[in-house]
N, C-alpha and C. Protein backbone atom coordinates (compact mmCIF):
# COMPACT_ATOMS: atom_id res chain seq x y z
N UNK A 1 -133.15 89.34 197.51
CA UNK A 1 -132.89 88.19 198.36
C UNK A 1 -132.19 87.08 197.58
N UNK A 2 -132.25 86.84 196.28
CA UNK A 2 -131.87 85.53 195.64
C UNK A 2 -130.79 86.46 195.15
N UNK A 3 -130.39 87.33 194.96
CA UNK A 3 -128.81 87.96 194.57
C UNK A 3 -128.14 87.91 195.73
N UNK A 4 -128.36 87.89 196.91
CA UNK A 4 -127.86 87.48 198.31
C UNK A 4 -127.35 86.29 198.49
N UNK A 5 -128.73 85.59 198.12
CA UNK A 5 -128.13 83.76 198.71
C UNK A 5 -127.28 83.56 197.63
N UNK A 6 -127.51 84.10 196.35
CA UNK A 6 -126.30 83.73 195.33
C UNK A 6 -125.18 84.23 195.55
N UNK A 7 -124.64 85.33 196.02
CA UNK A 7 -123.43 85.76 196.63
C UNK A 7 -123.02 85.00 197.50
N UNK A 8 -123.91 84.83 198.79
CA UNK A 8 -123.14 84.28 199.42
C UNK A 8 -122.87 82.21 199.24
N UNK A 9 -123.74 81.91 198.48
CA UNK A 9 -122.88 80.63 197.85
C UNK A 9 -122.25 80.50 196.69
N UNK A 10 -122.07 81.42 196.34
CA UNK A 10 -120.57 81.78 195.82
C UNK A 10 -119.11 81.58 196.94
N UNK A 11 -119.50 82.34 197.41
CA UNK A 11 -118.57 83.18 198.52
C UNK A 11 -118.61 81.55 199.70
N UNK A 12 -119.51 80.95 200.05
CA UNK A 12 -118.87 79.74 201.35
C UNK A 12 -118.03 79.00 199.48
N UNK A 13 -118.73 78.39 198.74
CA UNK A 13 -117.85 77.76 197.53
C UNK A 13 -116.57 78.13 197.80
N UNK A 14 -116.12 79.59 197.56
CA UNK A 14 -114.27 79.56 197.81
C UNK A 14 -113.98 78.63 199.33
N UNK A 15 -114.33 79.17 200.21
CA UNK A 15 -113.95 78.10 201.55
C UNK A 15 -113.89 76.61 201.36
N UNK A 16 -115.72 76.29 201.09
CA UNK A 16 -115.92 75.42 201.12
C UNK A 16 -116.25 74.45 200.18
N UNK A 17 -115.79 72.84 199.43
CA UNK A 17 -116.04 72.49 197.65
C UNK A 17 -117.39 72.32 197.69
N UNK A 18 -118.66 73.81 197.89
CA UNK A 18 -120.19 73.03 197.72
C UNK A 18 -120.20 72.28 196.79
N UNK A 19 -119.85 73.10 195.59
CA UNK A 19 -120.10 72.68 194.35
C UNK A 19 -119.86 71.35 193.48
N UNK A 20 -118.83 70.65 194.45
CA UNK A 20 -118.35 69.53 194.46
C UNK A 20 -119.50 68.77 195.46
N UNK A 21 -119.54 68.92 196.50
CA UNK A 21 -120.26 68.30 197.09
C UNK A 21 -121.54 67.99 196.26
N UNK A 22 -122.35 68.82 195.69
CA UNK A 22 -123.33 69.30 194.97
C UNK A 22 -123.29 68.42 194.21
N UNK A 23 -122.63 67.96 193.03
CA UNK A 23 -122.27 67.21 192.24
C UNK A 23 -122.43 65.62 192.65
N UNK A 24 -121.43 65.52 193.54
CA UNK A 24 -121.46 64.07 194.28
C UNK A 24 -122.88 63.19 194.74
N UNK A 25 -123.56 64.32 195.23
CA UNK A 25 -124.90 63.68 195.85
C UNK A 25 -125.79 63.99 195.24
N UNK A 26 -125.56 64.32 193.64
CA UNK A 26 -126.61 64.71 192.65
C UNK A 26 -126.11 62.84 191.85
N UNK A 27 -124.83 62.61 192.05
CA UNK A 27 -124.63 61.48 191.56
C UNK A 27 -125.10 60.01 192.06
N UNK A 28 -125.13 60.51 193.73
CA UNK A 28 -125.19 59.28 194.58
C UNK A 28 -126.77 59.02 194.37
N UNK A 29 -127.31 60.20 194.35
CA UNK A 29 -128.79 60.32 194.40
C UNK A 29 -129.34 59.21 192.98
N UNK A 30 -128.64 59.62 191.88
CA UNK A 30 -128.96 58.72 190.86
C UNK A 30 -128.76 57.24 190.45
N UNK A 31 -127.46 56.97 191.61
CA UNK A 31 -126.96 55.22 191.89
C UNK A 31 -127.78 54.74 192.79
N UNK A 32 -128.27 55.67 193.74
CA UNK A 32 -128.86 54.99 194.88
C UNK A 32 -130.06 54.76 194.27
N UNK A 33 -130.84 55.16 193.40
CA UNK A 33 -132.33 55.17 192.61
C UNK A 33 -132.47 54.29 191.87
N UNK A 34 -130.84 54.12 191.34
CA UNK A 34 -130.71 52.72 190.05
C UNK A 34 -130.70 51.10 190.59
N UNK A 35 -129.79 51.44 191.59
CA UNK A 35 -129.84 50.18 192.60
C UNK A 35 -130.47 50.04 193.06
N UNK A 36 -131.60 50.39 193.50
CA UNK A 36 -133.20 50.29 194.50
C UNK A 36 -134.00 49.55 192.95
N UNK A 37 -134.25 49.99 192.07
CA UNK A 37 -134.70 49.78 191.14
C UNK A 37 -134.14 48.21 190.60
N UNK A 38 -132.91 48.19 191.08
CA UNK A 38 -132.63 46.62 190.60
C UNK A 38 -133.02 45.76 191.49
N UNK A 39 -132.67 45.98 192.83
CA UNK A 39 -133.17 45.20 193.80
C UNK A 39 -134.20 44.96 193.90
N UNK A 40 -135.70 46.28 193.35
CA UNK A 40 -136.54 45.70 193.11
C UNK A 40 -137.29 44.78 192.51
N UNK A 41 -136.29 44.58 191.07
CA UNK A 41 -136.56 43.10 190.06
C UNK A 41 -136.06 42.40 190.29
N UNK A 42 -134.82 42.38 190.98
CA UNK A 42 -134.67 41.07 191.52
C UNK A 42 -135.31 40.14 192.66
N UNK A 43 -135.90 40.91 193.77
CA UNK A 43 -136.47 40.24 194.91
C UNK A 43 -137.66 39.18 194.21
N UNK A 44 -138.48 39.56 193.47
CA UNK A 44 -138.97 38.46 192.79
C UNK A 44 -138.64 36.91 192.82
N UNK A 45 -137.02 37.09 192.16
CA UNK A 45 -137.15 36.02 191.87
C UNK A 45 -135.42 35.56 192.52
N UNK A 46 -135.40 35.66 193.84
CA UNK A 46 -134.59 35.39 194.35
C UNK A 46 -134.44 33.90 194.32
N UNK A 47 -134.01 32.88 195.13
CA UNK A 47 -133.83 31.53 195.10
C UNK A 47 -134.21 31.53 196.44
N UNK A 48 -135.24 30.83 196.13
CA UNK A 48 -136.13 29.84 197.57
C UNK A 48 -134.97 29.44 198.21
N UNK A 49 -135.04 28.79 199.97
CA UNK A 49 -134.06 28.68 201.08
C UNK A 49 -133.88 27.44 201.03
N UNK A 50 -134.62 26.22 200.49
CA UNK A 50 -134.35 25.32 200.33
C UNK A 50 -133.38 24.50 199.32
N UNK A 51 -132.51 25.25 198.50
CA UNK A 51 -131.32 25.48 197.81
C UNK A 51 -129.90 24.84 198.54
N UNK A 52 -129.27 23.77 197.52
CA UNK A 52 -128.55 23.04 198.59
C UNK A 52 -127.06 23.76 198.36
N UNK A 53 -126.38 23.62 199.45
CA UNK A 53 -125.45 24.27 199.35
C UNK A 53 -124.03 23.95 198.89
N UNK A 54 -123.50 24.27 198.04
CA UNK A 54 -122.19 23.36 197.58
C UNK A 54 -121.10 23.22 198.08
N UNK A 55 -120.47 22.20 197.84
CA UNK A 55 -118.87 21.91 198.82
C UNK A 55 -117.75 22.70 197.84
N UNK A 56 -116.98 22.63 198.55
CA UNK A 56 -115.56 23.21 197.82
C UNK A 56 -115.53 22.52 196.48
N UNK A 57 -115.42 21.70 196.30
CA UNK A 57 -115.50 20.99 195.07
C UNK A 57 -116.34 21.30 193.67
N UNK A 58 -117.60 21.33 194.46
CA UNK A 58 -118.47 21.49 193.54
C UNK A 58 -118.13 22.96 193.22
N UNK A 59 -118.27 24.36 193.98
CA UNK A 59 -118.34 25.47 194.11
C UNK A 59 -117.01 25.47 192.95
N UNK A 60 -115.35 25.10 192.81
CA UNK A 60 -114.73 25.06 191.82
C UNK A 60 -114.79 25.14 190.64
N UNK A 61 -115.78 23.79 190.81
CA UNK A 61 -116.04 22.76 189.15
C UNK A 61 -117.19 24.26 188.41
N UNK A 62 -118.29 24.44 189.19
CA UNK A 62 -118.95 25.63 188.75
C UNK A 62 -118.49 26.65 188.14
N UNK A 63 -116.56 27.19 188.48
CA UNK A 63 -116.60 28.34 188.59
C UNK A 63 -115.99 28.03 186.83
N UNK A 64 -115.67 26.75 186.31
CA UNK A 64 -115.26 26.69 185.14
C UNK A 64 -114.01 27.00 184.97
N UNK A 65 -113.23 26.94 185.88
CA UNK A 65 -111.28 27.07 186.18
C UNK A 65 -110.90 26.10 187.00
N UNK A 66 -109.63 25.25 186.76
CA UNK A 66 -109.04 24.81 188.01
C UNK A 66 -109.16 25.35 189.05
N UNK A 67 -108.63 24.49 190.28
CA UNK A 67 -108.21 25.61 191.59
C UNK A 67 -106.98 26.41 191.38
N UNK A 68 -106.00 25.99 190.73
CA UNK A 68 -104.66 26.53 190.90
C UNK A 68 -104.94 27.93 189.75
N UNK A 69 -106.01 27.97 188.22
CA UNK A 69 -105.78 28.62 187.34
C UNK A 69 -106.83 30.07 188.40
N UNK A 70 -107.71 29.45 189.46
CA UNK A 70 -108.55 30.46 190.51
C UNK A 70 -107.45 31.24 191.11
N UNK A 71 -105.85 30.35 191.80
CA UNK A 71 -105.75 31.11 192.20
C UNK A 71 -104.60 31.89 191.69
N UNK A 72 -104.42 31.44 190.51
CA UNK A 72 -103.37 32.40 189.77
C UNK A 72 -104.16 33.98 189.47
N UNK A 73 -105.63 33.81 189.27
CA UNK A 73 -106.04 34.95 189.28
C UNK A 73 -106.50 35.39 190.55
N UNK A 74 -106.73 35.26 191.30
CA UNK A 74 -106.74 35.75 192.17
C UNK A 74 -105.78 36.68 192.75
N UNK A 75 -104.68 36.12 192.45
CA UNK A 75 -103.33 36.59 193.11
C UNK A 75 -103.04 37.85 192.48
N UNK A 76 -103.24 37.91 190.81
CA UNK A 76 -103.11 38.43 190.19
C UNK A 76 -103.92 40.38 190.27
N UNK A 77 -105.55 39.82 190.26
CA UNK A 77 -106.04 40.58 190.89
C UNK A 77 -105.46 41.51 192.10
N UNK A 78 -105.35 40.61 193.23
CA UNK A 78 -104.82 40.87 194.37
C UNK A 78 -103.96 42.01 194.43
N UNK A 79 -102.84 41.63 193.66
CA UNK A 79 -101.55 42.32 193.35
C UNK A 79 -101.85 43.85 192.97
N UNK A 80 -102.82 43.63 191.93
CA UNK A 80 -103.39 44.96 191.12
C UNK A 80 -103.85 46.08 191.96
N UNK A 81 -105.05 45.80 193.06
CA UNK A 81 -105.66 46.59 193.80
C UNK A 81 -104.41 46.69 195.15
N UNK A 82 -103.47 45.89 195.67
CA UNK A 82 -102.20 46.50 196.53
C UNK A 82 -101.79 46.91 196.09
N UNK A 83 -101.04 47.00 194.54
CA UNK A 83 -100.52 48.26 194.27
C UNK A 83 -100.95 49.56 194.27
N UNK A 84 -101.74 49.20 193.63
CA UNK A 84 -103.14 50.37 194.05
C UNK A 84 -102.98 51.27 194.82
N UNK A 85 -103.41 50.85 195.96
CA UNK A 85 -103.79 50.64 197.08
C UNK A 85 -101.92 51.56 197.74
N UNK A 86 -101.56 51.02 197.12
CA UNK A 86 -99.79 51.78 197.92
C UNK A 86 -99.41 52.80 197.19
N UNK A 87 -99.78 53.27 195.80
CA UNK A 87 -100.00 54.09 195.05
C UNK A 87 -100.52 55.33 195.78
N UNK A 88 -102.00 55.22 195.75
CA UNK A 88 -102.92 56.25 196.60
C UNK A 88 -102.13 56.76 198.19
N UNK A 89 -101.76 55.50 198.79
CA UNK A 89 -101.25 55.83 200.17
C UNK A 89 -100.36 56.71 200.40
N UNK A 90 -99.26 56.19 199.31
CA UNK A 90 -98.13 56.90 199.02
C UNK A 90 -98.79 58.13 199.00
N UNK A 91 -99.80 58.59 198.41
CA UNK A 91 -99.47 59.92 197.38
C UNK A 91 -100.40 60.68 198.62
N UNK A 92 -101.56 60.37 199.24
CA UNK A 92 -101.75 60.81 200.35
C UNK A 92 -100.61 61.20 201.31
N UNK A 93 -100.22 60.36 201.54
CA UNK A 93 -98.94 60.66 202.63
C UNK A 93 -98.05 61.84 202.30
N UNK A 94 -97.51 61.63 200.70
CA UNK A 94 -97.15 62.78 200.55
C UNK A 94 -97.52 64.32 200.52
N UNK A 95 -99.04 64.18 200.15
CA UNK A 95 -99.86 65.43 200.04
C UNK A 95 -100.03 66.15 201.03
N UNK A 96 -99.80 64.99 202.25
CA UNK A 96 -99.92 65.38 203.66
C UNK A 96 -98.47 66.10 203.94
N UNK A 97 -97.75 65.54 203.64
CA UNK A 97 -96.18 66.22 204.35
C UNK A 97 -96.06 67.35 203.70
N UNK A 98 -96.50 67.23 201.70
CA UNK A 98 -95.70 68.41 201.48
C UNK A 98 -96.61 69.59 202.16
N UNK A 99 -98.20 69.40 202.39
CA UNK A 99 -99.09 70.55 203.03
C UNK A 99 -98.21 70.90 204.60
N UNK A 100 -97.70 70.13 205.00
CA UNK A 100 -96.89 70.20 206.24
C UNK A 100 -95.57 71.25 206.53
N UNK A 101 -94.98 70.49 205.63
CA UNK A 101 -93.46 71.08 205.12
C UNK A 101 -93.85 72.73 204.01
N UNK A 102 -95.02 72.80 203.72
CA UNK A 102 -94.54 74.00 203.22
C UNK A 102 -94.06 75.47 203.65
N UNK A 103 -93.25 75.63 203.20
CA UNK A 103 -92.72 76.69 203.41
C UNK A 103 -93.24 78.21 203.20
N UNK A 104 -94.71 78.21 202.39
CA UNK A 104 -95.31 79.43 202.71
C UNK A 104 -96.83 78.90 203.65
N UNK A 105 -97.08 80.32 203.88
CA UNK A 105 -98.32 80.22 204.73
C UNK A 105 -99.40 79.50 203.90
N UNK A 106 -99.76 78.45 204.99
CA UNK A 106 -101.07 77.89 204.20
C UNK A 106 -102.83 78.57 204.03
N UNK A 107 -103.04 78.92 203.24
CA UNK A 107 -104.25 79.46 203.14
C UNK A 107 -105.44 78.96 203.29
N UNK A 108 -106.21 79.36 203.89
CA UNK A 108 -107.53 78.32 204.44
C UNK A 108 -108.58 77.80 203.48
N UNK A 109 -108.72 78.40 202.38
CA UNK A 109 -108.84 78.23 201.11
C UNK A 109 -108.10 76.61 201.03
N UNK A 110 -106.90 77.02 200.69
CA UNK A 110 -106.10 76.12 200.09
C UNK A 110 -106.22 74.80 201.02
N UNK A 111 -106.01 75.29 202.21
CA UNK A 111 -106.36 73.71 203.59
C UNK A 111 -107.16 73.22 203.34
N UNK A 112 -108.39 73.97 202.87
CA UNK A 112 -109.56 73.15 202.78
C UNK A 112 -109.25 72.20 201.87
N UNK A 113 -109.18 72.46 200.46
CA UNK A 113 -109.23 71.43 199.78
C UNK A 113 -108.61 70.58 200.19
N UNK A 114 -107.09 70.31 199.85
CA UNK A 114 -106.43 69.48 200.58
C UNK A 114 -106.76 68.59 201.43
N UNK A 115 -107.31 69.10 202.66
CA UNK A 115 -108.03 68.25 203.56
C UNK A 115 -108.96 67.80 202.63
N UNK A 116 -109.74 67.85 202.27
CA UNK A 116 -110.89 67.56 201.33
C UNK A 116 -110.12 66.78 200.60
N UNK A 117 -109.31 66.92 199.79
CA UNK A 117 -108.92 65.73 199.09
C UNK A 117 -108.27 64.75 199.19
N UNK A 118 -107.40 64.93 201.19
CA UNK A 118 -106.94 63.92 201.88
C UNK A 118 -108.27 63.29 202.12
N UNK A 119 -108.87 63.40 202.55
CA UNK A 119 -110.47 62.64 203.18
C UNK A 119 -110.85 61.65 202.19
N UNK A 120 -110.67 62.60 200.79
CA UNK A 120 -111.56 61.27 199.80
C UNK A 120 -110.85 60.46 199.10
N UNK A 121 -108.85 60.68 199.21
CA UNK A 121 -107.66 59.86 198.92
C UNK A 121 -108.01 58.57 200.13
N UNK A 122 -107.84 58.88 200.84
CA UNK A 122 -108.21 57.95 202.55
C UNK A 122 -109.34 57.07 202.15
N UNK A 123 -110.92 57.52 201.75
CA UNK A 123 -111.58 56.61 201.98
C UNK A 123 -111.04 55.95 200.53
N UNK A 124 -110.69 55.72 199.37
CA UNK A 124 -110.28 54.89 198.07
C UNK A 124 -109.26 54.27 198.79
N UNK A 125 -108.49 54.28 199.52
CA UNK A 125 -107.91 53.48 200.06
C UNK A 125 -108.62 52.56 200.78
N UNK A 126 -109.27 53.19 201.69
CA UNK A 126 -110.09 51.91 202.37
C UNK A 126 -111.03 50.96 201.48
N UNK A 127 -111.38 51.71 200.31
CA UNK A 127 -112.03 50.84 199.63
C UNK A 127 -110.86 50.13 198.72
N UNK A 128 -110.06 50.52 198.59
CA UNK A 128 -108.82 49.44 197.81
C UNK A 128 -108.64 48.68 198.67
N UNK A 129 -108.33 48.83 200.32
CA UNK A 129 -107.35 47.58 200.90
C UNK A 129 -109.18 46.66 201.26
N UNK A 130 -110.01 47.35 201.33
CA UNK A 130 -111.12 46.33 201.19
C UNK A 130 -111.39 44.99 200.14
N UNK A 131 -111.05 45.91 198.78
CA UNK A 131 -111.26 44.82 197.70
C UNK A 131 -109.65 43.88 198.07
N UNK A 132 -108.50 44.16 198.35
CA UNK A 132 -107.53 43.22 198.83
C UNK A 132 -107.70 42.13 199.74
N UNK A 133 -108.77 42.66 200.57
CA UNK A 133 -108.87 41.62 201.72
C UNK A 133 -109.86 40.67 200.96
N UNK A 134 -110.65 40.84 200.07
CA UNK A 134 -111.79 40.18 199.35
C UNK A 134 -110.93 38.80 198.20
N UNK A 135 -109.77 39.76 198.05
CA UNK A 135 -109.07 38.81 196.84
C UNK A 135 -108.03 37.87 197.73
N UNK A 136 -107.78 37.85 199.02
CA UNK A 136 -106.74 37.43 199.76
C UNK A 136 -107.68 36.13 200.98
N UNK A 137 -109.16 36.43 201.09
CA UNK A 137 -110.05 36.00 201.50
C UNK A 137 -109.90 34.36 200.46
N UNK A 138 -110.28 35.11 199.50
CA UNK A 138 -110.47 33.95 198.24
C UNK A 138 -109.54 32.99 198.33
N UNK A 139 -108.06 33.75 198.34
CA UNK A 139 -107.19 32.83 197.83
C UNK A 139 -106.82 31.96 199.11
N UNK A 140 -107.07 32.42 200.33
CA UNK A 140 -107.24 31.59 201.96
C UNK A 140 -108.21 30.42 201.42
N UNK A 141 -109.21 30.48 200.94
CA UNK A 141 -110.16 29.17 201.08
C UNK A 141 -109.63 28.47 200.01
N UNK A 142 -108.99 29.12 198.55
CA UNK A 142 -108.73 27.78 197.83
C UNK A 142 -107.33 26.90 198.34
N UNK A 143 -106.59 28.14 199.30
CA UNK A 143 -105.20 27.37 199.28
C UNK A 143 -105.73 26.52 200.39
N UNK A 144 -106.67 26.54 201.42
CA UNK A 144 -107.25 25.39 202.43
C UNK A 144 -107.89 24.80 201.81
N UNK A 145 -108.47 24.53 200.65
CA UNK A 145 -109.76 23.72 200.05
C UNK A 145 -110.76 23.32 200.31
N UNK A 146 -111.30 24.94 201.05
CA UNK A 146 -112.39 24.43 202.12
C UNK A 146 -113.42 26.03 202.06
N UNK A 147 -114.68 25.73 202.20
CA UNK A 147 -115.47 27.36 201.80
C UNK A 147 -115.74 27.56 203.35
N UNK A 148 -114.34 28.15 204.28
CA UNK A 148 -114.76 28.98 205.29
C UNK A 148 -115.01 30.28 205.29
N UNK A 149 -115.63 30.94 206.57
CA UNK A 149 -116.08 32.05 206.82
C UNK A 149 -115.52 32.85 206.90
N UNK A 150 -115.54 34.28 206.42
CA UNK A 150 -114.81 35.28 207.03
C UNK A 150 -114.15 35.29 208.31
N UNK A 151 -114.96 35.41 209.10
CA UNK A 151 -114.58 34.97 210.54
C UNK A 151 -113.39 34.21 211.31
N UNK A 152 -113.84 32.89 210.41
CA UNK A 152 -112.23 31.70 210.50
C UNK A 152 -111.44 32.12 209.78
N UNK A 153 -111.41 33.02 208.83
CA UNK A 153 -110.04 33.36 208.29
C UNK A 153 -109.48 34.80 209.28
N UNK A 154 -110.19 35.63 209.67
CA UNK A 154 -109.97 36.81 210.62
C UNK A 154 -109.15 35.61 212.24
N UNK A 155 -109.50 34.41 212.26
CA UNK A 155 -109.63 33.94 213.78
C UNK A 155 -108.35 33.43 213.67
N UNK A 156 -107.24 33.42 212.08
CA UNK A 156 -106.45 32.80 212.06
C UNK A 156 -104.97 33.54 212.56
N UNK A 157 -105.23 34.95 212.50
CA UNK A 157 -104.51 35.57 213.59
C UNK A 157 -103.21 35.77 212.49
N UNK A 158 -102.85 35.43 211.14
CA UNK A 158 -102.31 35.96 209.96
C UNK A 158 -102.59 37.10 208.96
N UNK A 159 -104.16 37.12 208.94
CA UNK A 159 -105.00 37.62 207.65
C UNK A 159 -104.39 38.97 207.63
N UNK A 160 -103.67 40.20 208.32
CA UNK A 160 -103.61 40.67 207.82
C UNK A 160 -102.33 40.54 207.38
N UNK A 161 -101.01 40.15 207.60
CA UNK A 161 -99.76 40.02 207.09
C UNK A 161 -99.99 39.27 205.81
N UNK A 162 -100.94 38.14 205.90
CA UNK A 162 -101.64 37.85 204.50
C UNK A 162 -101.76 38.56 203.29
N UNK A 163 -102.47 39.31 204.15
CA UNK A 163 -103.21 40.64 202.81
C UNK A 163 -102.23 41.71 201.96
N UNK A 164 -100.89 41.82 202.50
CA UNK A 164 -100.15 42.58 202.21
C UNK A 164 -98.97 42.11 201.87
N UNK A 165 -98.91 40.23 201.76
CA UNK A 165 -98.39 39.21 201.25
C UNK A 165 -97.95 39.83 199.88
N UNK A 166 -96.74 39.49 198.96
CA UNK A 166 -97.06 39.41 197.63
C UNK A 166 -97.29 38.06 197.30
N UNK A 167 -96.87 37.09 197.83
CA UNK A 167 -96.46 36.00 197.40
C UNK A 167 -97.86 34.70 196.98
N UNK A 168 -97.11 33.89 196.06
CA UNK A 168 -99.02 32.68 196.48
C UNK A 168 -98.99 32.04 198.18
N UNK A 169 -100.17 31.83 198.57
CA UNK A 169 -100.38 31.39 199.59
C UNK A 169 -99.83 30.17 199.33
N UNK A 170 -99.30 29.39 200.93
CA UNK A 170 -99.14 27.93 200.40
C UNK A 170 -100.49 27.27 201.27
C-alpha cells in the first residue's frame, strides 16, 4: 500500500507541482508560527488609546527628514517597485503569448506549470503594484501636507494615473 501511494505521488507530481506546493506551505506554516509568536509579545505592550495623535508636522519632524528629502525617497522607492512591477508584467505577458504562439503541441505537463507559474508571476505583481500604491499614498499626503486617509486619496478620482506617474507629485 505505501509503494502505491508513493507511485502514485510521484506520478500526480509530473501533472501536478505537489512538491512545490509541499514546500510552500511547509514554509508558510513556519512564517505563520513566527508571526503569531511576535504578535504574541507584542500585544502586551501595545500603546494604551489614550495616545495623542500627531499633525502633519509633527508626524515629519519625527520621521527625522525634511518633507521634500521624504519625498525624494519616496519617489525613489516608488520608481523601484514600478519598475518592478513592469518587469514581472512584461515577462508574464510574454510567457503567456509565447505559451500561445507556440508552434508545437502544448503538453499538459508543460501547461501546467506555466499556468502555475503565470498564477504566482500575477500574484508578485499584485503585490508589487500594492507596495506602489503604498509609496504613491505617501507621497499624496506629503505633497498635500496633510495625514489623509486612504479613502480621500482613492475619492480623488486620480490615484490611479498617480500610481503609474513617474514624475514628483506637485
Amino acid at each position: 500500500m505505501k509503494k502505491f501511494s508513493k507511485t502514485a505521488y510521484y506520478t500526480a507530481n509530473l501533472f501536478l507541482p505537489l512538491s512545490d506546493i509541499a514546500r510552500i506551505a511547509r514554509t508558510a506554516r513556519y512564517a505563520l508560527l513566527r508571526s503569531a509568536e511576535r504578535l504574541r509579545r507584542i500585544k502586551p505592550i501595545t500603546a494604551p488609546d489614550d495616545e495623542k495623535v500627531l499633525s502633519f508636522g509633527e508626524a515629519v519632524a519625527a520621521s527625522g527628514c525634511s518633507r521634500d528629502a521624504l519625498m525624494r525617497r519616496y519617489l525613489l522607492i516608488k520608481r523601484v517597485w514600478l519598475t518592478t512591477f513592469s518587469v514581472v508584467f512584461a515577462g508574464t505577458l510574454l510567457l503567456l503569448a509565447a505559451t500561445l504562439l507556440a508552434s508545437v503541441p502544448v503538453a499538459g505537463v508543460f501547461l501546467m506549470r506555466v499556468l502555475s507559474l503565470m498564477f504566482m508571476l500575477s500574484g508578485l505583481c499584485g503585490l508589487l503594484f500594492a507596495l506602489t500604491l503604498k509609496n504613491q499614498f505617501r507621497l499624496w499626503q506629503l505633497a498635500r501636507q496633510r495625514l489623509g486617509t486612504f479613502a480621500e486619496w482613492r475619492a480623488t478620482g486620480t490615484w490611479l494615473q498617480d500610481v503609474f506617474c513617474w514624475r514628483m507629485p506637485r
